[in-house]
Protein backbone atom coordinates (compact mmCIF):
# COMPACT_ATOMS: atom_id res chain seq x y z
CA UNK A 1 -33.56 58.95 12.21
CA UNK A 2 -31.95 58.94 9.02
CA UNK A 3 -30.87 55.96 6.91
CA UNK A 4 -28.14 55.48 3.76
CA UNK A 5 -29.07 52.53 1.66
CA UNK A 6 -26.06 50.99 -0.42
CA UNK A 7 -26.90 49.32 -3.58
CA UNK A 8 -24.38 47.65 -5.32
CA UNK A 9 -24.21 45.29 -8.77
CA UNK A 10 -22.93 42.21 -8.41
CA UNK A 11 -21.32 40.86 -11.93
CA UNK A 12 -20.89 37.13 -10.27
CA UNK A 13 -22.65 35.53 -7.58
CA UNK A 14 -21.70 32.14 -6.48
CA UNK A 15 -23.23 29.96 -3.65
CA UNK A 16 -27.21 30.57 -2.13
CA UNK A 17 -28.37 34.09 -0.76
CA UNK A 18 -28.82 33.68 3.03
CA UNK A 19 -31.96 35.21 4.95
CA UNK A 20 -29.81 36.56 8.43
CA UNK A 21 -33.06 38.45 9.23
CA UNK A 22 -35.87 35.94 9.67
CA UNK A 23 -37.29 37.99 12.20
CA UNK A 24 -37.91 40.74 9.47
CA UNK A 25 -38.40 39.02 6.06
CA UNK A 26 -39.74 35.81 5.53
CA UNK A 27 -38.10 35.10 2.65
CA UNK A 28 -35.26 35.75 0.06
CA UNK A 29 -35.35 34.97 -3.66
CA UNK A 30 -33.28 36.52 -6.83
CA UNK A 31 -35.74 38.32 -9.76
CA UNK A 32 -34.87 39.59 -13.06
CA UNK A 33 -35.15 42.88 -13.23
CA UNK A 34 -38.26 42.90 -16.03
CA UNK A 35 -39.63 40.39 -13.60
CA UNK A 36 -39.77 42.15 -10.01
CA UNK A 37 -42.78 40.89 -7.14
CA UNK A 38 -45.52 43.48 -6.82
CA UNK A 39 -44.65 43.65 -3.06
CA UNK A 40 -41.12 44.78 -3.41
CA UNK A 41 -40.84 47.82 -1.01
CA UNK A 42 -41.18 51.55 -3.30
CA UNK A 43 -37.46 52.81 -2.24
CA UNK A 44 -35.42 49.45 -3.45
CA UNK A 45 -38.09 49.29 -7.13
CA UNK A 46 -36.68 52.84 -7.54
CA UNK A 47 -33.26 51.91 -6.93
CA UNK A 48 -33.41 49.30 -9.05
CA UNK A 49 -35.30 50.63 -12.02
CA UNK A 50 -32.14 53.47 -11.82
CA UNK A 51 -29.79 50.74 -12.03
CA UNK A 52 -31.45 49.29 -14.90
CA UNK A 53 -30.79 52.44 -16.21
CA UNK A 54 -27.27 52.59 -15.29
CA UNK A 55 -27.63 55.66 -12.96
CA UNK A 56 -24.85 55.85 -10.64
CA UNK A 57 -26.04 57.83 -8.02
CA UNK A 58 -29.52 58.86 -6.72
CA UNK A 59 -31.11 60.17 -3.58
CA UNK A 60 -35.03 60.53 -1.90
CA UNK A 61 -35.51 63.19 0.23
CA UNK A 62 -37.88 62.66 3.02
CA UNK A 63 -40.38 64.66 4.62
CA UNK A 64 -40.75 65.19 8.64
């Protein structure tokens, strides 16, 4: 299998985020960025620390 994950920055947000997974995540909530969970999953921490850093693009290689 092989997957593409899409992050985008958002400079507005208005109304409540909606959890349209249940059966895969038990819950949704917004962090600041100096402020992240120490369960967030390693691939979206890395995306987001590059995003922090304003890198445009970035890619992980995976092994088989």
């Amino acid at each position: 299998r092989e997957y593409i994950d899409i992050f985008l920055r958002a400079e507005k947000w208005i109304g409540e985020i909606i959890n349209m997974e249940p059966e895969k995540c038990d819950d949704l909530k917004w962090f600041e960025l100096d402020k992240l969970p120490e369960n967030i999953v390693p691939e979206v921490k890395q995306a987001l620390e590059r995003i922090k850093k304003k890198v445009n693009f970035s890619e992980i290689g995976w092994g088989n």
